[in-house]
C-alpha atoms as a PDB file:
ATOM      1  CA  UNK A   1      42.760 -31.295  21.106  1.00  0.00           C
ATOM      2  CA  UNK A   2      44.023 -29.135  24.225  1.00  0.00           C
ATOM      3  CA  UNK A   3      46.814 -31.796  25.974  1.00  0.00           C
ATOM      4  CA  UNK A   4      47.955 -29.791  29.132  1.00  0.00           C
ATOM      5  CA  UNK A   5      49.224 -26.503  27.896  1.00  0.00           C
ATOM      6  CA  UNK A   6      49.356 -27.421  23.802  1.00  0.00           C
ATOM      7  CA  UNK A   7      46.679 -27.356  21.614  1.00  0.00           C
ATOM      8  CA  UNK A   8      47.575 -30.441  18.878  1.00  0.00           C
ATOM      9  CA  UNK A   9      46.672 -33.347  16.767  1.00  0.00           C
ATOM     10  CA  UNK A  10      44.222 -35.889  18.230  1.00  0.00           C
ATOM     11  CA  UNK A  11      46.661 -38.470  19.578  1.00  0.00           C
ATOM     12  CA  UNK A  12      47.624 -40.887  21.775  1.00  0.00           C
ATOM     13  CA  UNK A  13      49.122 -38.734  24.586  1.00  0.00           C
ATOM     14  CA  UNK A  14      47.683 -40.439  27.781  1.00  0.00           C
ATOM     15  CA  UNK A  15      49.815 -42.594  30.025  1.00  0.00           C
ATOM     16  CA  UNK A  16      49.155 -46.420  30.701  1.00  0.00           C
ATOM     17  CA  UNK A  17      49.453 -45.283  34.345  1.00  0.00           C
ATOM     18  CA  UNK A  18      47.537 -42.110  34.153  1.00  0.00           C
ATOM     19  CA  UNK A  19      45.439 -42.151  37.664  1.00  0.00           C
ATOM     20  CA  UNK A  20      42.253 -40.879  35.482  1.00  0.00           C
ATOM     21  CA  UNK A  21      42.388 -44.165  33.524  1.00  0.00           C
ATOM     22  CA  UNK A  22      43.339 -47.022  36.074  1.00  0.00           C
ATOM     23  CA  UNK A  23      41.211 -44.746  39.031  1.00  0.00           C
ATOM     24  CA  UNK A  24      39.045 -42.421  37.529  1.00  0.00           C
ATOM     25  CA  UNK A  25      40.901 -40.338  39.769  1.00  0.00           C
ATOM     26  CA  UNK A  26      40.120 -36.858  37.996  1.00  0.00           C
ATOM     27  CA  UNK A  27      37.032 -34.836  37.341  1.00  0.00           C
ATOM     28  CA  UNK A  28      35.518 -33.238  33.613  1.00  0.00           C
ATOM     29  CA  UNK A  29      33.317 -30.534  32.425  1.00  0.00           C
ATOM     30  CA  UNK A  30      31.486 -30.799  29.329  1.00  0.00           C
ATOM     31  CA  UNK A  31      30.317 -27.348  27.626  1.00  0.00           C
ATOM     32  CA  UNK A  32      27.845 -26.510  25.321  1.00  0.00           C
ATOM     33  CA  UNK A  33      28.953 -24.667  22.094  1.00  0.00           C
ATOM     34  CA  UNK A  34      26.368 -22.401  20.053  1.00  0.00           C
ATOM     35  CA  UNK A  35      27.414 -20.019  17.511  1.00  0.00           C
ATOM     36  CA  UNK A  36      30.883 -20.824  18.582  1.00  0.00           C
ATOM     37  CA  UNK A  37      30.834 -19.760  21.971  1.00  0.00           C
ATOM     38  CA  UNK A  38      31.057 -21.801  24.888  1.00  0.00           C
ATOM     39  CA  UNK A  39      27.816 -21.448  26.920  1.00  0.00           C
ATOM     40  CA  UNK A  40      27.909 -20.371  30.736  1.00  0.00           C
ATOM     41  CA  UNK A  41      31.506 -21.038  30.571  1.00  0.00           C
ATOM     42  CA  UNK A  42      32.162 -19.528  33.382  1.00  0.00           C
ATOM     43  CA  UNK A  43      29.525 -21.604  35.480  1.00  0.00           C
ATOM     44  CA  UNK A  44      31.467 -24.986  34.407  1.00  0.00           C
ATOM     45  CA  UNK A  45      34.533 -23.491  35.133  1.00  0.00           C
ATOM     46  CA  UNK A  46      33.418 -22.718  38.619  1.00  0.00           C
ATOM     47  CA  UNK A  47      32.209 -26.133  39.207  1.00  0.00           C
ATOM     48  CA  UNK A  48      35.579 -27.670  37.418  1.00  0.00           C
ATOM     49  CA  UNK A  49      37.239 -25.572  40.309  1.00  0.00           C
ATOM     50  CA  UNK A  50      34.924 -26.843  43.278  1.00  0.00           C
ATOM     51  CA  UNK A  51      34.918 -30.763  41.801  1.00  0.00           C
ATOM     52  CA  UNK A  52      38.765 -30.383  42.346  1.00  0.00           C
ATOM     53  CA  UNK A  53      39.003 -29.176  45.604  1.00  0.00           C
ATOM     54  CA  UNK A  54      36.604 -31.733  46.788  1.00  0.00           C
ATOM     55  CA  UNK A  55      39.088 -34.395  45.990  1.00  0.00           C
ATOM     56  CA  UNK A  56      42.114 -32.421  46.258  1.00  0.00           C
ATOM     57  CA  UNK A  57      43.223 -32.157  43.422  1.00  0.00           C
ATOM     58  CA  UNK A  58      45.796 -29.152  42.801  1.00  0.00           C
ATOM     59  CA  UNK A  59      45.115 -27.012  39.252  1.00  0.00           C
ATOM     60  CA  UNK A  60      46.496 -24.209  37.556  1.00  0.00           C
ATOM     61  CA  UNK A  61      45.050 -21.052  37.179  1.00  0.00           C
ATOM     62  CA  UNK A  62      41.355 -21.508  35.897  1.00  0.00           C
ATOM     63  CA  UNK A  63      41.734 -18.182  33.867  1.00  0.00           C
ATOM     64  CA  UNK A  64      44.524 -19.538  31.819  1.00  0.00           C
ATOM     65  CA  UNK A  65      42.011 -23.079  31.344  1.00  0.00           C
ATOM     66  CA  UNK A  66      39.200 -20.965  30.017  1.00  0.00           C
ATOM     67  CA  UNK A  67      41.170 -19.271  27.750  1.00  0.00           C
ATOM     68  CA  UNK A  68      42.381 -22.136  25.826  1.00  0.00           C
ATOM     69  CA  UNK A  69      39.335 -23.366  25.723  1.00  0.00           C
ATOM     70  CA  UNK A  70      38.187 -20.813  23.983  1.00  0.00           C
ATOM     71  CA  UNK A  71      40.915 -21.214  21.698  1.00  0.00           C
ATOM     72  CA  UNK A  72      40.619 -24.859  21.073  1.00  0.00           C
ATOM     73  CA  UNK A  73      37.344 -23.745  19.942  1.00  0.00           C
ATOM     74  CA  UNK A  74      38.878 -20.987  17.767  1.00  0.00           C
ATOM     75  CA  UNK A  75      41.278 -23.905  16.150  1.00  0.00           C
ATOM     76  CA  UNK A  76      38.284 -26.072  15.251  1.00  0.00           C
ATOM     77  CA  UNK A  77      36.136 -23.813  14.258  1.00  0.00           C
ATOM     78  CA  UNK A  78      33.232 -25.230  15.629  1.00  0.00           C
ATOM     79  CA  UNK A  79      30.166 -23.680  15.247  1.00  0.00           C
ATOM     80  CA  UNK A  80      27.725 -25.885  17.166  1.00  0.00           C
ATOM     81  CA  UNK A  81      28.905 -29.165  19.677  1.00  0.00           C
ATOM     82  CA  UNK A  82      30.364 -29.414  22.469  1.00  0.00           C
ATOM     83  CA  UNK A  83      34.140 -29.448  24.664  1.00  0.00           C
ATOM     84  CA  UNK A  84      35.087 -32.069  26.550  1.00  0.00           C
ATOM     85  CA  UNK A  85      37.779 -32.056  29.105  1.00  0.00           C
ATOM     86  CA  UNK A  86      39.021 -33.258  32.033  1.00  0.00           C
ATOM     87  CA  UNK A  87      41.921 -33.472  34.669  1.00  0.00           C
ATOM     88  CA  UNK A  88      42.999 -36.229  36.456  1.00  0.00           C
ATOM     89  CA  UNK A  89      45.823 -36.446  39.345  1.00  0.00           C
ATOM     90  CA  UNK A  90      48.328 -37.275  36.967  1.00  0.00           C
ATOM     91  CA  UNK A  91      50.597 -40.118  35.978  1.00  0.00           C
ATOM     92  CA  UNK A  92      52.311 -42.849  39.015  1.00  0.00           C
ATOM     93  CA  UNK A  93      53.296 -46.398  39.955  1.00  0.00           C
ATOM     94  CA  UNK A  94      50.089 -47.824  40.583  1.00  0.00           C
ATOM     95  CA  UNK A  95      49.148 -47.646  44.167  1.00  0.00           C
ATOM     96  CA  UNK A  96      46.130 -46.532  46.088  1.00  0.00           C
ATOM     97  CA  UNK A  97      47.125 -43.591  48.213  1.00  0.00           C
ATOM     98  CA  UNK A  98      47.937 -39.926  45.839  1.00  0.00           C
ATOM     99  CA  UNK A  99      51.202 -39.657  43.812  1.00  0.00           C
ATOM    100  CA  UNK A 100      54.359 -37.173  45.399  1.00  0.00           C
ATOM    101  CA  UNK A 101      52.508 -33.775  45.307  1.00  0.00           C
ATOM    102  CA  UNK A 102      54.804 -32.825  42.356  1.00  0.00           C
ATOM    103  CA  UNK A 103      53.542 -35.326  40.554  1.00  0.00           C
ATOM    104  CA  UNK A 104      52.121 -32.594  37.229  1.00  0.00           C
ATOM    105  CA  UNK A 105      48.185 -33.065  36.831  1.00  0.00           C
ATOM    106  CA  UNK A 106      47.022 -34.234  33.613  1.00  0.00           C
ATOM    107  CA  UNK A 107      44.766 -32.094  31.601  1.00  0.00           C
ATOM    108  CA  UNK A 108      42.882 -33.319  28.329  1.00  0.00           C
ATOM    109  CA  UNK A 109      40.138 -31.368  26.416  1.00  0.00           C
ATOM    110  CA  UNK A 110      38.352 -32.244  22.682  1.00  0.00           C
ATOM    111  CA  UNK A 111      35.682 -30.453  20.661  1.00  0.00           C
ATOM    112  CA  UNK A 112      32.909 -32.252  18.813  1.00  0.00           C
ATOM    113  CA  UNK A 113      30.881 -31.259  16.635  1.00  0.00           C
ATOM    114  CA  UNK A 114      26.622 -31.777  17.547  1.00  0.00           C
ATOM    115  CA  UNK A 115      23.947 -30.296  15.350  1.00  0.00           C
ATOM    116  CA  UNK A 116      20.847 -31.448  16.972  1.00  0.00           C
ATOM    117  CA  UNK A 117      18.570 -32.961  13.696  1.00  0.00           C
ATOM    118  CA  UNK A 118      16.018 -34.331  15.789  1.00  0.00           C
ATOM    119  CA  UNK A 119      13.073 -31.747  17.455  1.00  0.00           C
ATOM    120  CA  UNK A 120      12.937 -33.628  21.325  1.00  0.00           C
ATOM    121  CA  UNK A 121      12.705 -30.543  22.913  1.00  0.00           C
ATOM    122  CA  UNK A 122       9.460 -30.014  21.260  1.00  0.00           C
ATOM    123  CA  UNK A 123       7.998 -33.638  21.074  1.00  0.00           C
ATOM    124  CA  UNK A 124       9.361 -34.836  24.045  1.00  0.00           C
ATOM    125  CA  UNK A 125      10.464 -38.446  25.187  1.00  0.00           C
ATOM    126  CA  UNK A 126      10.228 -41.254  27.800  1.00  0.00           C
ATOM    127  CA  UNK A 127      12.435 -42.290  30.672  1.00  0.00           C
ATOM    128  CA  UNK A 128      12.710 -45.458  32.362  1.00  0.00           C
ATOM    129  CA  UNK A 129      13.056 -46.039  36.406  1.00  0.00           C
ATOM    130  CA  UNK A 130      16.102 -47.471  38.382  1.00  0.00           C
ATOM    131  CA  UNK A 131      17.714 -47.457  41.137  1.00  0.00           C
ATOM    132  CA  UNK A 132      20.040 -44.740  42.127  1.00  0.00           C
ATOM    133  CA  UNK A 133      23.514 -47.087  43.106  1.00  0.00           C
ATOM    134  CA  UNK A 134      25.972 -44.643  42.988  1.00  0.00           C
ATOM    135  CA  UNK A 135      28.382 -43.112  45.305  1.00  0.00           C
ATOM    136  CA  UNK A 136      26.880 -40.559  48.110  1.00  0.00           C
ATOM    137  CA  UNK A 137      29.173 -37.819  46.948  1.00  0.00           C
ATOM    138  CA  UNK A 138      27.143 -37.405  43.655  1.00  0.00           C
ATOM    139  CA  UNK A 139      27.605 -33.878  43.852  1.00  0.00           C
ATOM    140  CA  UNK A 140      31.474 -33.968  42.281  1.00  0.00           C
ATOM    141  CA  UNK A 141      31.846 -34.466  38.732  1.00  0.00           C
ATOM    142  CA  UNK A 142      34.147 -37.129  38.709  1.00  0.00           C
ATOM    143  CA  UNK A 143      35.424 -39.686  35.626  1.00  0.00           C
ATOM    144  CA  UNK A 144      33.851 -42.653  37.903  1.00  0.00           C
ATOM    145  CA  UNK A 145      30.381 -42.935  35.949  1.00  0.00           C
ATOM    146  CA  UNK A 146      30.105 -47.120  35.549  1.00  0.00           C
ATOM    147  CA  UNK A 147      27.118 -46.482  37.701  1.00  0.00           C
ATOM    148  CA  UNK A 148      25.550 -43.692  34.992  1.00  0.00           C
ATOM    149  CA  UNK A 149      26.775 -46.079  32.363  1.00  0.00           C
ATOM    150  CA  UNK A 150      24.467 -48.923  33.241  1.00  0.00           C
ATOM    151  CA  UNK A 151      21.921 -47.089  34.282  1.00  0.00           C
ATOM    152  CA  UNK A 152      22.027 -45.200  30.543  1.00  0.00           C
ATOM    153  CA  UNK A 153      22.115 -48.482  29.258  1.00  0.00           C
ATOM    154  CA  UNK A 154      18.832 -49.855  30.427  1.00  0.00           C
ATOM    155  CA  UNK A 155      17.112 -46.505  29.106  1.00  0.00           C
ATOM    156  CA  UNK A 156      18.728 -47.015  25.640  1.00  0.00           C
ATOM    157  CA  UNK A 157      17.789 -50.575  25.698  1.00  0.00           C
ATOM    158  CA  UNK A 158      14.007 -49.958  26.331  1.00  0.00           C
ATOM    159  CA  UNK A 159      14.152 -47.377  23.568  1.00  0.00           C
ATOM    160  CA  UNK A 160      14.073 -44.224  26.200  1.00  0.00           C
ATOM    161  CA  UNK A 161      16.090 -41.074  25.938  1.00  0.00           C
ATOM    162  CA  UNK A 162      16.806 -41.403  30.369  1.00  0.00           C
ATOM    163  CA  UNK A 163      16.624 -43.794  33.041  1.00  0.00           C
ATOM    164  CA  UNK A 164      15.322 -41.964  36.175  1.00  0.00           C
ATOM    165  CA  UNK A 165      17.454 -42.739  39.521  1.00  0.00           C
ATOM    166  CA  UNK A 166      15.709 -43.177  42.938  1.00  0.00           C
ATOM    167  CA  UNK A 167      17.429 -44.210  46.037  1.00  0.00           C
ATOM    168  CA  UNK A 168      14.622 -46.401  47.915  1.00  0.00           C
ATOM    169  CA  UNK A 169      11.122 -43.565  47.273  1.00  0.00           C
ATOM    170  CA  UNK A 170      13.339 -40.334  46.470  1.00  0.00           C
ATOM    171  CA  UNK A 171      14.147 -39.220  43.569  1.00  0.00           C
ATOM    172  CA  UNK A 172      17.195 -38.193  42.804  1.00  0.00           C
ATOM    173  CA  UNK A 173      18.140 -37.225  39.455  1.00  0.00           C
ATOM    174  CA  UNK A 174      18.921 -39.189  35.944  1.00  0.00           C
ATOM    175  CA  UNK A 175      21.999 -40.937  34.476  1.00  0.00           C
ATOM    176  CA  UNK A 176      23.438 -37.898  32.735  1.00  0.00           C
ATOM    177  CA  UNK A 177      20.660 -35.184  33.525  1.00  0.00           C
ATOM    178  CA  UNK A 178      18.557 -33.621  36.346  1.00  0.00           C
ATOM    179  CA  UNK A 179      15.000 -34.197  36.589  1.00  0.00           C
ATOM    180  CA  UNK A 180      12.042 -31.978  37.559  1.00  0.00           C
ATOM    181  CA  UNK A 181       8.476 -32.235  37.923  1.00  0.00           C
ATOM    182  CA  UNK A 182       5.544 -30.115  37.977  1.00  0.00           C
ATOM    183  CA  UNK A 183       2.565 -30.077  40.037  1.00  0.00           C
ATOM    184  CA  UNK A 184       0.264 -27.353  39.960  1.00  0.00           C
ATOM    185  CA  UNK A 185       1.716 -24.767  38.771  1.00  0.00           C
ATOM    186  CA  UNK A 186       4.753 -25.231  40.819  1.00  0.00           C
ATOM    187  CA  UNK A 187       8.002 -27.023  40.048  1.00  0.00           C
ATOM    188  CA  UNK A 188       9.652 -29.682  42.239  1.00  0.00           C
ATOM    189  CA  UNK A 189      13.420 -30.668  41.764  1.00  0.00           C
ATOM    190  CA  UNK A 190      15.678 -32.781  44.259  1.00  0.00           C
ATOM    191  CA  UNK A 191      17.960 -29.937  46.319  1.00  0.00           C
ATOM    192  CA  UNK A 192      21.220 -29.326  45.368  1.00  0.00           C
ATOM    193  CA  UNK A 193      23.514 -32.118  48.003  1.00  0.00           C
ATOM    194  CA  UNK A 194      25.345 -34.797  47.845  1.00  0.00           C
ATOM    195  CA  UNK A 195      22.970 -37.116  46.093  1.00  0.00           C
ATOM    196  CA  UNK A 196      22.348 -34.904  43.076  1.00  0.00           C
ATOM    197  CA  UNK A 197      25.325 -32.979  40.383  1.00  0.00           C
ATOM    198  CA  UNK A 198      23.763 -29.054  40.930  1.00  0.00           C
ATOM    199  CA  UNK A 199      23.835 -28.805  37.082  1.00  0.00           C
ATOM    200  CA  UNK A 200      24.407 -26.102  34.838  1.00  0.00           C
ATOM    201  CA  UNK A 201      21.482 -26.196  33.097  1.00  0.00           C
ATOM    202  CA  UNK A 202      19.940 -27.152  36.331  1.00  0.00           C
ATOM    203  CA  UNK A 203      20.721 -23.670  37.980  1.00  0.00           C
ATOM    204  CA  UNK A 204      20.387 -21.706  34.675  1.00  0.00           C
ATOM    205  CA  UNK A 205      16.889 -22.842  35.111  1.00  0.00           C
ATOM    206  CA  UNK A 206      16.095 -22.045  38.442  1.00  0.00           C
ATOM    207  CA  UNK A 207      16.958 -18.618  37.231  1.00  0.00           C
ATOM    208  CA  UNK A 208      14.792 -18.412  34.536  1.00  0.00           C
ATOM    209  CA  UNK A 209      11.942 -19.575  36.553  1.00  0.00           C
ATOM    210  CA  UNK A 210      12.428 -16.584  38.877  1.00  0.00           C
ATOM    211  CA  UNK A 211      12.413 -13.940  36.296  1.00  0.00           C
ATOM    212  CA  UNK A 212       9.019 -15.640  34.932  1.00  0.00           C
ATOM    213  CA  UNK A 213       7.428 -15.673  38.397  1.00  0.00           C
ATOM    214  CA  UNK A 214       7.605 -19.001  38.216  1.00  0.00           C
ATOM    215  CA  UNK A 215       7.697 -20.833  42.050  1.00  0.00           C
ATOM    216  CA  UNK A 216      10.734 -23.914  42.233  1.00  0.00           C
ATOM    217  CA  UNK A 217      10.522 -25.813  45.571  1.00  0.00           C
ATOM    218  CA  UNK A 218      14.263 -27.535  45.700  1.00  0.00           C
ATOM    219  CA  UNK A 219      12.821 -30.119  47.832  1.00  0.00           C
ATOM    220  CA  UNK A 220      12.738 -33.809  47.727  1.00  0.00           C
ATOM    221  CA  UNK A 221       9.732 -35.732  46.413  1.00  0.00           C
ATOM    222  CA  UNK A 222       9.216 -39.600  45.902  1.00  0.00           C
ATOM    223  CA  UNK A 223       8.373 -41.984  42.771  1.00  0.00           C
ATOM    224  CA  UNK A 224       4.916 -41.733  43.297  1.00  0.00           C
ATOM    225  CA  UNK A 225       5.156 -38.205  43.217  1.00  0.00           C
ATOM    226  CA  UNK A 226       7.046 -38.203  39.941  1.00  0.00           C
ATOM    227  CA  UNK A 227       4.256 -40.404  38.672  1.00  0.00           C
ATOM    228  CA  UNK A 228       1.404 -38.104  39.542  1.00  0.00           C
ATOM    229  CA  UNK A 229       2.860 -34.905  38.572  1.00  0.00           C
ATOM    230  CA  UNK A 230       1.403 -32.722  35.632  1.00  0.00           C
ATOM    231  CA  UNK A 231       4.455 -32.151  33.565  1.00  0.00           C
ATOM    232  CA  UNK A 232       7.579 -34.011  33.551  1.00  0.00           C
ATOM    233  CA  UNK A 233      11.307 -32.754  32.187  1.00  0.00           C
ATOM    234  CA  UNK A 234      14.993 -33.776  32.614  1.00  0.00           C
ATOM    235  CA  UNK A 235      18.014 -30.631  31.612  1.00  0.00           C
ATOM    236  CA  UNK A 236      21.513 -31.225  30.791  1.00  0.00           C
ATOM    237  CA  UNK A 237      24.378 -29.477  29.278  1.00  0.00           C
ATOM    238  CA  UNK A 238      23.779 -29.676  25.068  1.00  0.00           C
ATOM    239  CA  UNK A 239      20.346 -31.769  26.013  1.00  0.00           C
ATOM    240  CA  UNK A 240      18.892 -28.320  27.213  1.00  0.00           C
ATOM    241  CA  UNK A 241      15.410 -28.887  28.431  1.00  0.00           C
ATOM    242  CA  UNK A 242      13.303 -32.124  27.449  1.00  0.00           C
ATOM    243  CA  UNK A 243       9.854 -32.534  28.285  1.00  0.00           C
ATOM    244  CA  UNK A 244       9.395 -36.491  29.774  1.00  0.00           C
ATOM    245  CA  UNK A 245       6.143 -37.596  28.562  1.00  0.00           C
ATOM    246  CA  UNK A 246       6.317 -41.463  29.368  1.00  0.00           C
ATOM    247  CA  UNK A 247       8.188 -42.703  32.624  1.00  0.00           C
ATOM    248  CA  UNK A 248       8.388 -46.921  32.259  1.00  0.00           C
ATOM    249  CA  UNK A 249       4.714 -47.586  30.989  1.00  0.00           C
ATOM    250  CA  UNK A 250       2.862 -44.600  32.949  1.00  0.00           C
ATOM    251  CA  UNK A 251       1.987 -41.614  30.761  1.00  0.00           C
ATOM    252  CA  UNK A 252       2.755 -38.334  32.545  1.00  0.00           C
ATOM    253  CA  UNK A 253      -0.069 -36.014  32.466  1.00  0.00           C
ATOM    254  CA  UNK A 254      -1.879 -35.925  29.390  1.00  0.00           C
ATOM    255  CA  UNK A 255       1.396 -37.825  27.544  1.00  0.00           C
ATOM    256  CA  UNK A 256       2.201 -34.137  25.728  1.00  0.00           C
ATOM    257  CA  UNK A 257       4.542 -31.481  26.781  1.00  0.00           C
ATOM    258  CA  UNK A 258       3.108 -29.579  29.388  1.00  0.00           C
ATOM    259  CA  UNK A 259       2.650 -25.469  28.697  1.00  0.00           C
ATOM    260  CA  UNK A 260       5.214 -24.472  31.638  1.00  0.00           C
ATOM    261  CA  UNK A 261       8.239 -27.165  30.594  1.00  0.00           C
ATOM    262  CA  UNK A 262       7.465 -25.473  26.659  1.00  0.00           C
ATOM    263  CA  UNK A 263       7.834 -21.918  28.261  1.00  0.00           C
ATOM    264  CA  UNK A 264      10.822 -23.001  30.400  1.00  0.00           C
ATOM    265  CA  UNK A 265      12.300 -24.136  26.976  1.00  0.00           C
ATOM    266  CA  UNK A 266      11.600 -21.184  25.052  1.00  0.00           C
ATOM    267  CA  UNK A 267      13.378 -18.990  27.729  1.00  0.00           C
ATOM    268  CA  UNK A 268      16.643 -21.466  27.625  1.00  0.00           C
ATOM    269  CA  UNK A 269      16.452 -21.142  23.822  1.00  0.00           C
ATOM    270  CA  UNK A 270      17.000 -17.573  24.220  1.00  0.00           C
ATOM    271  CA  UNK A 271      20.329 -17.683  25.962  1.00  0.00           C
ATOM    272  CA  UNK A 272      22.085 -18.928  22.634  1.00  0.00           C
END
């Protein structure tokens, strides 16, 4: 594991009054390994970088982060998973307001090992529907995810690979993934604000969909909407791209994976 500075022995190494673990005062990045290299790590580093500033949160040079990254990897030889990490706002006497600014942020990062054995991008899956009860600043990729958690929870327990969030109509995105829709040709995903995390995966798709002259309206669109729409699929860092083919008890479409979501995951297959 990469503790600060040291790469080491899994261990106990965090403080009983860390602000990440009495707070969830910190943020995290989880990255996609394949063929041992980090995918689009410059993309989550970017966003690590943004997620801090947002809740001011002072960090080293991102540079010298990326680079042991890429060296925990190294260590661990991992071929296929994933890195975990995150930085929190360090360790204090437990009060409310932020430590003395010299107070030395905390940084923690893990590999794990993830060979996908099941085919979901190809077969698909079904989501469930909830409501969205988060925080409205959705958009920074902090370590408070109860909300997620529960929400996550509900899908697993109904046998579903994603609960789908809506706040009142709107859709918004999933626990731990974004969601889009097609209708017509044309794809539909909730625009990149406060409400929604601008994914990774997310943006890496929009991309895609360019370069195959493929239209993406990053617009807002309801339940109903969701319900109606020709193809379904959620994205997410490791997940990739997963056609939705059931949302509660209403088949989407024709209940397979739509042509477009199975062209939008060949293209993402390609990257790696």
């Amino acid at each position: 594991m990469l503790f600060n500075d040291r790469i080491m022995d899994r261990e106990n190494v965090v403080d009983i009054e860390d602000r990440g673990y009495q707070f969830g005062d910190g943020i995290y990045e989880v990255i996609g390994v394949y063929d041992g290299k980090p995918l689009m790590l410059d993309e989550h580093m970017e966003r690590l970088e943004r997620s801090a500033k947002e809740i001011k949160l002072n960090m080293g040079l991102i540079d010298d982060l990326k680079t042991k990254l890429e060296e925990l990897v190294s260590a661990n030889n991992l071929e296929e998973g994933i890195i975990y990490m995150q930085v929190s706002r360090g360790a204090a006497a437990r009060w409310h307001e932020f430590p003395k600014a010299d107070t030395p942020t905390v940084t923690v990062a893990y590999t794990r090992a993830e060979n996908r054995t099941n085919n979901v991008e190809d077969q698909g899956a079904t989501a469930v529907l909830t409501e969205d009860i988060r925080w409205l600043r959705c958009d920074i990729k902090t370590l408070n995810l109860l909300p997620n958690v529960m929400a996550k929870q509900e899908a697993v327990e109904h046998g579903a690979i994603e609960a789908i969030l809506h706040r009142g109509e709107i859709v918004t995105e999933a626990s731990a993934s974004n969601v889009f829709i097609v209708k017509d040709g044309t794809l539909y995903t909730h625009p990149a604000d406060n409400y929604i995390l601008n994914g990774i995966t997310r943006r890496k798709i929009i991309q895609l969909c360019e370069a195959l002259n493929l239209k993406v309206n990053e617009q807002t669109y309801t339940v109903d909407e969701l319900l109606d729409a020709d193809e379904v699929f959620i994205s997410a860092t490791k997940l990739d791209v997963v056609p939705i083919l059931k949302v509660d008890d209403h088949t989407i479409g024709n209940g397979e994976p739509g042509e477009i979501t199975k062209q939008i995951v060949q293209e993402f297959r390609s990257l790696y």
